[in-house]
Protein backbone atom coordinates (compact mmCIF):
# COMPACT_ATOMS: atom_id res chain seq x y z
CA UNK A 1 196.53 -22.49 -1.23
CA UNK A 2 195.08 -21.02 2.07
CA UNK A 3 196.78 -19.27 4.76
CA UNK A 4 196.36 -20.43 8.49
CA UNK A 5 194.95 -17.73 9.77
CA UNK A 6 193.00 -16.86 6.75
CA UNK A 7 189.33 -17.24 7.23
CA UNK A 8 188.02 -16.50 3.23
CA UNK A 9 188.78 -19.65 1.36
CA UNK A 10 190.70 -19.18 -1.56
CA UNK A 11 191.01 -21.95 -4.28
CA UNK A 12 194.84 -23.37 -4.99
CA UNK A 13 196.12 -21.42 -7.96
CA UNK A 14 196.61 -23.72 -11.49
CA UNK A 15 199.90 -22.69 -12.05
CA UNK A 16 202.93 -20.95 -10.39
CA UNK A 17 205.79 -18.52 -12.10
CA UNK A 18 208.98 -17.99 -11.83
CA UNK A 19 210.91 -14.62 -13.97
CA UNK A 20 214.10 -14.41 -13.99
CA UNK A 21 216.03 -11.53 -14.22
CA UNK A 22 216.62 -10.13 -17.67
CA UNK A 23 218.80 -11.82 -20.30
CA UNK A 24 222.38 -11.28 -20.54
CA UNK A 25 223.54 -13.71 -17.81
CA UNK A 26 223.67 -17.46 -18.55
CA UNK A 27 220.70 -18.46 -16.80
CA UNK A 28 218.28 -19.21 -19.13
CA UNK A 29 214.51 -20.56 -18.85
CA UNK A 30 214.81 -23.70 -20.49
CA UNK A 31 217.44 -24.01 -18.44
CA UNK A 32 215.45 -23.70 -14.94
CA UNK A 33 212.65 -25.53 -16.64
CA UNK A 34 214.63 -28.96 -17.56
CA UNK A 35 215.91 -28.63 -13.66
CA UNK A 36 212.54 -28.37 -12.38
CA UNK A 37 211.42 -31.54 -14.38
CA UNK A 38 214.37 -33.25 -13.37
CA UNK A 39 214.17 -32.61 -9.54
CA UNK A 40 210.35 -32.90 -9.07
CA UNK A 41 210.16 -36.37 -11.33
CA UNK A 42 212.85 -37.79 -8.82
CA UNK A 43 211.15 -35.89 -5.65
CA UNK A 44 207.51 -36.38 -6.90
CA UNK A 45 207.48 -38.92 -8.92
CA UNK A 46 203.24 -40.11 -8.52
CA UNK A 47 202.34 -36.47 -8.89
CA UNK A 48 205.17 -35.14 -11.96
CA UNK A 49 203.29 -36.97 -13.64
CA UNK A 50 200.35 -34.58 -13.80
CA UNK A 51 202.48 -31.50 -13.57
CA UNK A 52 203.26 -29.61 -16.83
CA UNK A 53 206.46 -27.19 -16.69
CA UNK A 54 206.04 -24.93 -20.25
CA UNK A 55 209.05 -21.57 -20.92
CA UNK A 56 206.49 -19.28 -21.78
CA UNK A 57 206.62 -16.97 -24.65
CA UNK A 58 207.80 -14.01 -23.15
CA UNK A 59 211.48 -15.46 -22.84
CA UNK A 60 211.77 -14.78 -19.27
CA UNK A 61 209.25 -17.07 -17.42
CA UNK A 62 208.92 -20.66 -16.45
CA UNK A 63 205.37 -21.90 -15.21
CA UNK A 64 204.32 -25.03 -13.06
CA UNK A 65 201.03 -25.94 -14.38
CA UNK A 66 198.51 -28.17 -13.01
CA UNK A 67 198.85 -27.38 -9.19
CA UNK A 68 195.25 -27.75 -8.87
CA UNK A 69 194.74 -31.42 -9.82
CA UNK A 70 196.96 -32.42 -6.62
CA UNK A 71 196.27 -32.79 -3.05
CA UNK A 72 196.50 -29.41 -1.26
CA UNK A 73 199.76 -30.54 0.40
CA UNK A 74 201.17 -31.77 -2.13
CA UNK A 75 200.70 -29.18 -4.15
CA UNK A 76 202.25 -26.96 -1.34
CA UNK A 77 205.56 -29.13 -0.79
CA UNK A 78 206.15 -28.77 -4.95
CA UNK A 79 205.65 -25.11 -4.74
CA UNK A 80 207.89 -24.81 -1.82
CA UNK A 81 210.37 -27.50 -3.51
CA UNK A 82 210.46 -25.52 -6.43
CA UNK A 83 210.92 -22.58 -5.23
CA UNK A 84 213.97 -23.19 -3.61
CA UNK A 85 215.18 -24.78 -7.24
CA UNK A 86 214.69 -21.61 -8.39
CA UNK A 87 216.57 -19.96 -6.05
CA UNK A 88 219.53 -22.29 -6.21
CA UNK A 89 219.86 -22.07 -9.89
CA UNK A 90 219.83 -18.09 -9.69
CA UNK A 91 222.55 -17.82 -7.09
CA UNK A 92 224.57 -21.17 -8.09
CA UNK A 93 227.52 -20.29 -10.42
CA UNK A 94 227.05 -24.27 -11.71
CA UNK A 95 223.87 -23.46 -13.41
């Protein structure tokens, strides 16, 4: 994804991370991982479909894969959209 006011174009990155802190609190990856599937399928539905959401191994980080086969906007609004997923389930006491 490109900035505005950028003037180099950069391509859209494959994948995005989230880390969450280290272990010892409830919040887990799979955890963060099986909400992100859950709210983008319902949000997103045409493009979930293409999306891949993997814990990876280092027990700590969730990635959204695929980014790049989507629409430029699209792909933007799921970043943003999950982002703020991931926020909620770090700060929510529910999760």
């Amino acid at each position: 994804m490109t900035n505005e006011g950028d003037t180099t174009a950069q391509p859209d990155p494959p994948e995005v991370t989230f880390t969450l802190p280290p272990r010892g609190a409830s919040k887990r990856p799979e955890h963060l991982a099986a909400l992100l599937e859950n709210t983008l399928r319902r949000e997103f539905p045409a493009a979930a479909k293409l999306l891949e959401i993997a814990c990876l191994p280092d027990g700590a980080t969730v990635a959204l894969r695929n980014l790049d086969q989507l629409d430029e906007e699209v792909a933007r609004k799921i970043t943003r959209r999950a982002d703020v997923v991931r926020n909620e389930f770090l700060i929510s006491p529910w999760y």
